[in-house]
N, C-alpha and C. Protein backbone atom coordinates (compact mmCIF):
# COMPACT_ATOMS: atom_id res chain seq x y z
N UNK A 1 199.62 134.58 46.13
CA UNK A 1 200.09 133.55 45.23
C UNK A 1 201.51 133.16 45.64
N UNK A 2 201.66 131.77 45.68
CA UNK A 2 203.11 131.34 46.47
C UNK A 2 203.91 130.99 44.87
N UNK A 3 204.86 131.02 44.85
CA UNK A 3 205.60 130.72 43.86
C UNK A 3 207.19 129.68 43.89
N UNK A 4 207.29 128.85 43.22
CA UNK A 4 208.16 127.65 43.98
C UNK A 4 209.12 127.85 42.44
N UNK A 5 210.43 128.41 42.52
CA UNK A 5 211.18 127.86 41.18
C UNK A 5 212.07 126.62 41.10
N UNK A 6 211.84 125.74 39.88
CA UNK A 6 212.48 125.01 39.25
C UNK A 6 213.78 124.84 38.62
N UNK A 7 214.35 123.96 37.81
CA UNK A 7 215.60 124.22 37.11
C UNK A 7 214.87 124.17 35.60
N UNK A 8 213.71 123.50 35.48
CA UNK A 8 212.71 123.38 34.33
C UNK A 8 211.47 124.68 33.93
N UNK A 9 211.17 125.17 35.08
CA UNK A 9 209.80 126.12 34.82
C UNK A 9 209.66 126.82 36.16
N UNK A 10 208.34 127.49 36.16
CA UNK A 10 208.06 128.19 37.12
C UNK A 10 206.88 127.29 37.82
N UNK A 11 206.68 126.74 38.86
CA UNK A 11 205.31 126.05 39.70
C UNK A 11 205.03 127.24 40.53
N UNK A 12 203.59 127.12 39.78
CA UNK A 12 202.23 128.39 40.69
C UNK A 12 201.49 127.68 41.44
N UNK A 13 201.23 128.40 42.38
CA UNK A 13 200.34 127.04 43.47
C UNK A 13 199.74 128.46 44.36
N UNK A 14 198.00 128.24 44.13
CA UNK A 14 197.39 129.16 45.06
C UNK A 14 197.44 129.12 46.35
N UNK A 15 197.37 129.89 47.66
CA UNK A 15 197.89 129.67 48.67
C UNK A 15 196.69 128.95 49.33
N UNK A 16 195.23 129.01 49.12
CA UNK A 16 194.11 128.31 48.96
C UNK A 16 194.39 126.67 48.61
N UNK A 17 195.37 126.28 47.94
CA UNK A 17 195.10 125.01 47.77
C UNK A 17 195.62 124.32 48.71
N UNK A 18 194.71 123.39 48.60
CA UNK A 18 195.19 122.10 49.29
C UNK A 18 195.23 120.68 48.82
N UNK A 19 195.70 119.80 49.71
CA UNK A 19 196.05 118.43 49.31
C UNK A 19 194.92 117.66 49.74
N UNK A 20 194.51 116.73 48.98
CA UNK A 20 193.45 115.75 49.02
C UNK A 20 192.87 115.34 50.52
N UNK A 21 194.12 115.01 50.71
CA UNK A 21 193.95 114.17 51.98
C UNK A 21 193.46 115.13 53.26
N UNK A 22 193.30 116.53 52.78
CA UNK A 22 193.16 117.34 53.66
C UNK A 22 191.46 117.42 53.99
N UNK A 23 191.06 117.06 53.42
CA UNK A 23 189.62 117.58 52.81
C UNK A 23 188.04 117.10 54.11
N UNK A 24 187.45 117.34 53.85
CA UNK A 24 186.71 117.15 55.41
C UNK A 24 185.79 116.23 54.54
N UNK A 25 184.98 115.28 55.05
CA UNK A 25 184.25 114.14 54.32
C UNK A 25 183.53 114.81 54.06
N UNK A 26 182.62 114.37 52.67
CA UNK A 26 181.12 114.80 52.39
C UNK A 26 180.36 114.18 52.36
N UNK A 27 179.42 114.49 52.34
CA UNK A 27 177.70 113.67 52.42
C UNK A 27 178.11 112.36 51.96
N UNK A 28 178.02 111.11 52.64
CA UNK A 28 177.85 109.92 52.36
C UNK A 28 179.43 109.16 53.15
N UNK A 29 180.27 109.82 53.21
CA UNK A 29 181.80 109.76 54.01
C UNK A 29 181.63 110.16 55.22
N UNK A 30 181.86 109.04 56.06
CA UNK A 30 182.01 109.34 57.55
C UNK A 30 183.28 108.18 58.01
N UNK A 31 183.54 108.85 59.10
CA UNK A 31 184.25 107.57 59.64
C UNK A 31 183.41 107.64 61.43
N UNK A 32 183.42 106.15 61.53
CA UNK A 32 182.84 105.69 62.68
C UNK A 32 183.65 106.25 63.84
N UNK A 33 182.65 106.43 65.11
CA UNK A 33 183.49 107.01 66.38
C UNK A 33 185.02 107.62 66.05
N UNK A 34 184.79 108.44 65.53
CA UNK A 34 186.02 108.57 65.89
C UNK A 34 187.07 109.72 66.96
N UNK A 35 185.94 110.10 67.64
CA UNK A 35 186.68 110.47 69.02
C UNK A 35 186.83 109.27 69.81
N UNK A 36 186.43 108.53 70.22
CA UNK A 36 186.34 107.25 70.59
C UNK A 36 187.46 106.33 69.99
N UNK A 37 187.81 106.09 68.84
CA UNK A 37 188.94 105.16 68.58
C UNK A 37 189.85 105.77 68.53
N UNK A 38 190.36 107.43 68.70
CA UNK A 38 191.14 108.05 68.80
C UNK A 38 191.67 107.92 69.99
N UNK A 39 190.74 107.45 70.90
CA UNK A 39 191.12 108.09 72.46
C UNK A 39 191.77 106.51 72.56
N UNK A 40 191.00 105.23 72.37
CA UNK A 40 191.37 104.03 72.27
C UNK A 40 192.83 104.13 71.54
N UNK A 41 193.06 104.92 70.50
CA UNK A 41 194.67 104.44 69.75
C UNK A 41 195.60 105.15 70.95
N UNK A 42 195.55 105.94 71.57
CA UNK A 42 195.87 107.15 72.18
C UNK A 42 197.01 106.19 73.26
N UNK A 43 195.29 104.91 73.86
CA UNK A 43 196.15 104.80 74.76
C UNK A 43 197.10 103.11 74.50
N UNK A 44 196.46 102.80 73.54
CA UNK A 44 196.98 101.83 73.09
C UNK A 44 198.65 102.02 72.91
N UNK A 45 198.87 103.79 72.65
CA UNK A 45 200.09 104.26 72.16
C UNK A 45 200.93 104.28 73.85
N UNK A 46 200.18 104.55 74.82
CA UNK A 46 200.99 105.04 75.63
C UNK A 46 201.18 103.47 76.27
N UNK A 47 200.90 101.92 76.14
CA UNK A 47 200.92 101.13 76.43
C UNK A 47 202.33 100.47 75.90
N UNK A 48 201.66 100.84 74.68
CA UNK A 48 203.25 100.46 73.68
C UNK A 48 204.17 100.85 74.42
N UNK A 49 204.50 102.26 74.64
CA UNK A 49 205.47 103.38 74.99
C UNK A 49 205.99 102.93 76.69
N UNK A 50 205.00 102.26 76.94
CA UNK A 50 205.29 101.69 78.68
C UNK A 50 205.70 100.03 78.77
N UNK A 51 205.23 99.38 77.91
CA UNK A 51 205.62 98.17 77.83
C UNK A 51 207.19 97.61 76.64
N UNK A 52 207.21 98.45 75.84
CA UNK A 52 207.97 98.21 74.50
C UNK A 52 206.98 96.86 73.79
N UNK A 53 208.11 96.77 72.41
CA UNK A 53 207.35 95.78 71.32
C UNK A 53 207.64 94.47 71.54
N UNK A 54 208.10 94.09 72.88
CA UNK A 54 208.42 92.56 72.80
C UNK A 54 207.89 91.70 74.18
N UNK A 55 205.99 92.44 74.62
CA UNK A 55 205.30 92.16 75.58
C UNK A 55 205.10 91.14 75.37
N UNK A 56 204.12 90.09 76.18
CA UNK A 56 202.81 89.27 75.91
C UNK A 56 201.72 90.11 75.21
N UNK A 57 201.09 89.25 75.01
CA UNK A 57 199.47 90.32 74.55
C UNK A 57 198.69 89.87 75.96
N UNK A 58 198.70 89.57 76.51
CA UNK A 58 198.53 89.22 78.25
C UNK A 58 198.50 90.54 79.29
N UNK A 59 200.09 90.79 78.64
CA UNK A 59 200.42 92.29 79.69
C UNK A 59 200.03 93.49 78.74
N UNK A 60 199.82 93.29 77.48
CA UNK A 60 199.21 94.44 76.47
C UNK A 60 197.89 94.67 77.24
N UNK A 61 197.52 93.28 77.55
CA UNK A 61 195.69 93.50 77.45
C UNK A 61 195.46 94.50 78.59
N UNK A 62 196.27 93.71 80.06
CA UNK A 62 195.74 94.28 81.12
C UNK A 62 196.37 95.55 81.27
N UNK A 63 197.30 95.89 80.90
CA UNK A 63 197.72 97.15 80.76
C UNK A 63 196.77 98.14 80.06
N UNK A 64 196.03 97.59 78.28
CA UNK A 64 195.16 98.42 77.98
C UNK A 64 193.79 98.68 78.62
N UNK A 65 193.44 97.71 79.87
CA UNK A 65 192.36 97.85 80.38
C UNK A 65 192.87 98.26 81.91
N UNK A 66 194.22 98.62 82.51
CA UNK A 66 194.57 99.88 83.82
C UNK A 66 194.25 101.19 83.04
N UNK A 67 194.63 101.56 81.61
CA UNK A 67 194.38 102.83 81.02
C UNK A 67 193.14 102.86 81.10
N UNK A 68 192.23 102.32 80.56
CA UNK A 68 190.80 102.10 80.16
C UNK A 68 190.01 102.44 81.73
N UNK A 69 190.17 102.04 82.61
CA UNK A 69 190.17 101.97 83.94
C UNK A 69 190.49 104.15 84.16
N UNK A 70 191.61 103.96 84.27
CA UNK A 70 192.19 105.26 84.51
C UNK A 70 191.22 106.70 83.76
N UNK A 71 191.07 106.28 82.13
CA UNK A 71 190.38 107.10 81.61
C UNK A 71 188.92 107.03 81.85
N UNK A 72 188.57 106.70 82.58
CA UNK A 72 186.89 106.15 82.72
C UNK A 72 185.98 105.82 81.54
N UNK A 73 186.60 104.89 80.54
CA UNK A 73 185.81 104.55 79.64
C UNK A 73 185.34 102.87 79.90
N UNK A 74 184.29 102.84 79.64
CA UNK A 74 183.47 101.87 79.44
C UNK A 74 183.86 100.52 78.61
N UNK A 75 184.36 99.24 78.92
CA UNK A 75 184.77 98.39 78.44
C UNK A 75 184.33 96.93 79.16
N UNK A 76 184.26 96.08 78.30
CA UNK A 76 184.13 94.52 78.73
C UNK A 76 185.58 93.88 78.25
N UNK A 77 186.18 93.04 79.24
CA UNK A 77 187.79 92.61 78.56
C UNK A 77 187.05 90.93 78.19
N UNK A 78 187.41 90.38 77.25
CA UNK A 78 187.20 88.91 76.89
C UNK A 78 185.95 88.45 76.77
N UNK A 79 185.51 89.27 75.81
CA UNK A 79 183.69 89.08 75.93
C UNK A 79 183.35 87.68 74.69
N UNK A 80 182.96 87.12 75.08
CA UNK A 80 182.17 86.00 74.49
C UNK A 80 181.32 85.88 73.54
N UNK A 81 181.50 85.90 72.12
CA UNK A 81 180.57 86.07 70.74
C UNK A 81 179.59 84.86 71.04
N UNK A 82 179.62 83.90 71.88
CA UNK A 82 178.22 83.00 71.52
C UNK A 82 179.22 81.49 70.88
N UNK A 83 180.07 81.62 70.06
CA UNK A 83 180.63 80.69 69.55
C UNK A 83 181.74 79.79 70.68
N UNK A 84 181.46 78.60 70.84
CA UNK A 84 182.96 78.32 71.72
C UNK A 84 184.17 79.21 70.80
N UNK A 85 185.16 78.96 71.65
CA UNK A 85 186.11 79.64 71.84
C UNK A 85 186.60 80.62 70.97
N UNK A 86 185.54 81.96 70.37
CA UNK A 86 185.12 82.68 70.19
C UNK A 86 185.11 84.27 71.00
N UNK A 87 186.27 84.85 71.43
CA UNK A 87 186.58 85.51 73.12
C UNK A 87 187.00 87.34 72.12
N UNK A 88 186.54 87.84 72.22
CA UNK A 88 186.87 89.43 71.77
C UNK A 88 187.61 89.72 72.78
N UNK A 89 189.05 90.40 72.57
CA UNK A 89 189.89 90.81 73.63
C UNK A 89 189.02 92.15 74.79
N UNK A 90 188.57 92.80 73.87
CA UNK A 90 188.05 93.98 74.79
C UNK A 90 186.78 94.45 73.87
N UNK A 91 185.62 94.76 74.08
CA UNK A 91 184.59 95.74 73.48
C UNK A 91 184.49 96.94 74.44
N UNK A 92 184.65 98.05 73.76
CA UNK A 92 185.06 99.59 74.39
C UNK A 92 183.50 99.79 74.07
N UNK A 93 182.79 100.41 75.05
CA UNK A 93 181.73 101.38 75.03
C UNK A 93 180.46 100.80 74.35
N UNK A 94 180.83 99.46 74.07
CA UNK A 94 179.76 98.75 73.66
C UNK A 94 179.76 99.10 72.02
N UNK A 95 180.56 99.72 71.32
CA UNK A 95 180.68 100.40 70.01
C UNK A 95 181.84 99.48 69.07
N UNK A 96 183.02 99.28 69.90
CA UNK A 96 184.35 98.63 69.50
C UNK A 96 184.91 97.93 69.96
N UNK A 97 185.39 96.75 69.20
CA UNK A 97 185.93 95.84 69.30
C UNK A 97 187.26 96.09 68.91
N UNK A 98 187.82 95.14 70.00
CA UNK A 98 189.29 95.88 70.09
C UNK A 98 190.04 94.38 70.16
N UNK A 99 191.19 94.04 69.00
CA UNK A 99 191.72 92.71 69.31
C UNK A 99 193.50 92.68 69.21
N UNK A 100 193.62 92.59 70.50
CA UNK A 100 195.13 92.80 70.67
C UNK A 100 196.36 91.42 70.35
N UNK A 101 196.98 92.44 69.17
CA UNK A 101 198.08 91.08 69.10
C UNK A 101 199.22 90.88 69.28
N UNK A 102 200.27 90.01 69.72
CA UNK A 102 201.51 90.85 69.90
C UNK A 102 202.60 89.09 68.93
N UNK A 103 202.47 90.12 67.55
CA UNK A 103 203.53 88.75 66.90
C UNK A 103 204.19 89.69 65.90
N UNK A 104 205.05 89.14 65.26
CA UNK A 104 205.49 90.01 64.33
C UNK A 104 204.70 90.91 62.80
N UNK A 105 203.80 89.85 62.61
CA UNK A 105 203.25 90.76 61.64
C UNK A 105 201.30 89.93 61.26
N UNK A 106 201.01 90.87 61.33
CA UNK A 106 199.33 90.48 60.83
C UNK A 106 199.41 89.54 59.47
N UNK A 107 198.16 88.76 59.73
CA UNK A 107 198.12 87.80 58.66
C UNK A 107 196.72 88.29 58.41
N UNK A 108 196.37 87.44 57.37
CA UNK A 108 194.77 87.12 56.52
C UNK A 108 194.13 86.80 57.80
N UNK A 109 194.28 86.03 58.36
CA UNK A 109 193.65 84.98 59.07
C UNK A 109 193.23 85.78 60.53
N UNK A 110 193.85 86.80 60.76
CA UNK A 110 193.65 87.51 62.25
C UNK A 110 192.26 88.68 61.25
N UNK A 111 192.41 89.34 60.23
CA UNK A 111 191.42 90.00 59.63
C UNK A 111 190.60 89.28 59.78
N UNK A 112 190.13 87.99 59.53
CA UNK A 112 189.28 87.00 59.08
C UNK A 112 188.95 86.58 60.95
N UNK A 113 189.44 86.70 61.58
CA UNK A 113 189.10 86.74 62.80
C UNK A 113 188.07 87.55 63.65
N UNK A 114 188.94 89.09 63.39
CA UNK A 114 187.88 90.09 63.91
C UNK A 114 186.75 90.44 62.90
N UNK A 115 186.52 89.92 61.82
CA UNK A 115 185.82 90.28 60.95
C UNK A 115 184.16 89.39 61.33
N UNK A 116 184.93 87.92 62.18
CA UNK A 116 183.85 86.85 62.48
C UNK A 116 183.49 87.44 63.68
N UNK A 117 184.48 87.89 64.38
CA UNK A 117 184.17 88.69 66.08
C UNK A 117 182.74 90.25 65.52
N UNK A 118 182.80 90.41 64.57
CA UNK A 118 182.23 91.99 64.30
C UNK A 118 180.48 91.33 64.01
N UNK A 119 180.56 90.12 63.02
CA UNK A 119 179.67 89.38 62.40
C UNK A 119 178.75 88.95 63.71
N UNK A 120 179.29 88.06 64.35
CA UNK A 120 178.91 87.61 66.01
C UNK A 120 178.22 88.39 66.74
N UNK A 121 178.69 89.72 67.29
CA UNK A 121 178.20 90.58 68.03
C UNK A 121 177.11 92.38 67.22
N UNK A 122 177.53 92.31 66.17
CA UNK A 122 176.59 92.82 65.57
C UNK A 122 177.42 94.29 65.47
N UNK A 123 178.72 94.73 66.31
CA UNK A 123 179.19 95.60 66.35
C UNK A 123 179.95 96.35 65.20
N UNK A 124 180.14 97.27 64.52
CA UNK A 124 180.14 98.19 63.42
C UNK A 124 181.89 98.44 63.39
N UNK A 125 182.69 98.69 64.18
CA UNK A 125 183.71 98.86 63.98
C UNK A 125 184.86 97.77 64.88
N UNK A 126 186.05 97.03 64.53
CA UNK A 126 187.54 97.09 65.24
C UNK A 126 188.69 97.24 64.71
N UNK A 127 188.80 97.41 65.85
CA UNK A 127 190.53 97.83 65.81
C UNK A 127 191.56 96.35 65.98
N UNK A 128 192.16 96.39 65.19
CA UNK A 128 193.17 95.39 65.46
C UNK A 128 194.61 95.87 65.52
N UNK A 129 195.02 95.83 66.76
CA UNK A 129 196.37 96.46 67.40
C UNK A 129 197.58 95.64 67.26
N UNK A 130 198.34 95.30 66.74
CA UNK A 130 200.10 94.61 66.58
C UNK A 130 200.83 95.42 67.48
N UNK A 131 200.85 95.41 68.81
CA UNK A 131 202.38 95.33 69.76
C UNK A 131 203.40 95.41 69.42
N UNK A 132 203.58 94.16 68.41
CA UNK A 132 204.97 94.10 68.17
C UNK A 132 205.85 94.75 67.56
N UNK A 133 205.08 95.00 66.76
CA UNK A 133 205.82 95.87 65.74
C UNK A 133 207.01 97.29 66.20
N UNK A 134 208.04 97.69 65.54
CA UNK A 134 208.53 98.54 66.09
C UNK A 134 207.94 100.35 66.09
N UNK A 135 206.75 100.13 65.14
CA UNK A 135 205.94 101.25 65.15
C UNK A 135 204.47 100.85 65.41
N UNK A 136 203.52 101.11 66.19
CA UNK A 136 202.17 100.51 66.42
C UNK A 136 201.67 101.22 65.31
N UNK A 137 200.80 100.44 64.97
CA UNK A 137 199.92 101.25 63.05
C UNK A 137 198.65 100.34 63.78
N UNK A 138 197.68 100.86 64.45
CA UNK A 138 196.06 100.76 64.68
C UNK A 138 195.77 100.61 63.19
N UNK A 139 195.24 99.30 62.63
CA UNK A 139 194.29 99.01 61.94
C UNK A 139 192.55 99.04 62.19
N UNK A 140 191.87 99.73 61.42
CA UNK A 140 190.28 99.79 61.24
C UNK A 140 189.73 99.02 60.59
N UNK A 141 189.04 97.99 60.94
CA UNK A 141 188.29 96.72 60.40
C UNK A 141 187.00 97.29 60.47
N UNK A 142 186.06 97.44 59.02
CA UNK A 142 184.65 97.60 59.40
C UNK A 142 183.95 96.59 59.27
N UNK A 143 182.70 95.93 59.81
CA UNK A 143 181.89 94.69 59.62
C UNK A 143 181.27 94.90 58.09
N UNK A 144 181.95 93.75 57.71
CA UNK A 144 181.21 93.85 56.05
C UNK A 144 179.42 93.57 56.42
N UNK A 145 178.89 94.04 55.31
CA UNK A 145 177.50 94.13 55.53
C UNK A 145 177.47 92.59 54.52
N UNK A 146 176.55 91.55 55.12
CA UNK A 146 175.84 89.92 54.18
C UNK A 146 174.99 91.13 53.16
N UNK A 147 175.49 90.37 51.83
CA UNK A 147 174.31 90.70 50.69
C UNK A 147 172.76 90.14 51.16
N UNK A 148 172.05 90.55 50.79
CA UNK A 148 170.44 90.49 50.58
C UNK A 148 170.21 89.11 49.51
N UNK A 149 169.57 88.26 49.85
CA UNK A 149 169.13 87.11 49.35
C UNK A 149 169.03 88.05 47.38
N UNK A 150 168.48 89.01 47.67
CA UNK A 150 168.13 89.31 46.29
C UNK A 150 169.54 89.73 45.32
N UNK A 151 170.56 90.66 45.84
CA UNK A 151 171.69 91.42 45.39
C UNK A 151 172.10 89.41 45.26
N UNK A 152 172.37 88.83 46.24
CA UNK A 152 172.82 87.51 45.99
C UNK A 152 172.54 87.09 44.38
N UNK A 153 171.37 86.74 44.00
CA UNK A 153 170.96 86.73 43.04
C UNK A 153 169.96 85.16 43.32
N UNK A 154 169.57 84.97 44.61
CA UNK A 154 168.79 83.75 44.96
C UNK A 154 167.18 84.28 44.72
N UNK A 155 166.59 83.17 44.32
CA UNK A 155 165.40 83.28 44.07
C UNK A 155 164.24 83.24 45.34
């Protein structure tokens, strides 16, 4: 039993406990690939770390696809949803979509982007990467699932 004193009371705290966030998913909680978008943030990080926050997304890209290259993972750079000008920066492993940006800060409208890129290709998870920023924070976009004519409430 660990014991923490106050200027108010005594805090007991079993040495067993833990914090929420610690907790391993259960039945119905998963998160997608995620050795795979790990390895993708990984190197996304060491790109940052080699380029700094005030690249092109040009030299982001091809830089994230010399790593991609280097690590022998499986990628298409500028793949084509079907829509004119409609271009996914990178799909990793055929699993993730990966859309690199380099401005100061994410909008609605770039969500609403890869969200149409996820819709298009049928693919389950992306990542949307900000460069710029002075800390890289990998965002996880999942493809919303279309309601069912019925949940809709159409006849």
């Amino acid at each position: 039993m660990l014991r923490a004193e106050s200027n108010n009371a005594n805090i007991r705290m079993n040495s067993n406990q833990r914090i929420a966030t610690n907790k391993k998913p259960t039945t119905g909680e998963h998160v997608l690939y995620p050795e795979l978008s790990f390895k993708i943030n990984g190197l996304c990080f060491a790109v940052q770390n080699e380029l700094g926050p005030f690249g092109r997304e040009k030299q982001y890209g091809d830089l994230l696809e010399k790593k991609l290259n280097e690590a022998q993972v499986p990628y298409h750079r500028e793949l084509r949803t079907g829509e004119p000008g409609n271009i996914v920066d990178m799909v990793v492993e055929n699993k993730i979509a990966v859309e690199l940006k380099a401005k100061r800060s994410l909008l609605p409208e770039d969500f609403r982007q890869i969200q149409n890129y996820l819709q298009a290709t049928g693919i389950k998870l992306g990542l949307l990467i900000n460069f710029r920023g002075h800390y890289l924070k990998p965002v996880r976009v999942l493809r919303l699932e279309p309601k069912s004519t019925k949940e809709a409430g159409a006849v």
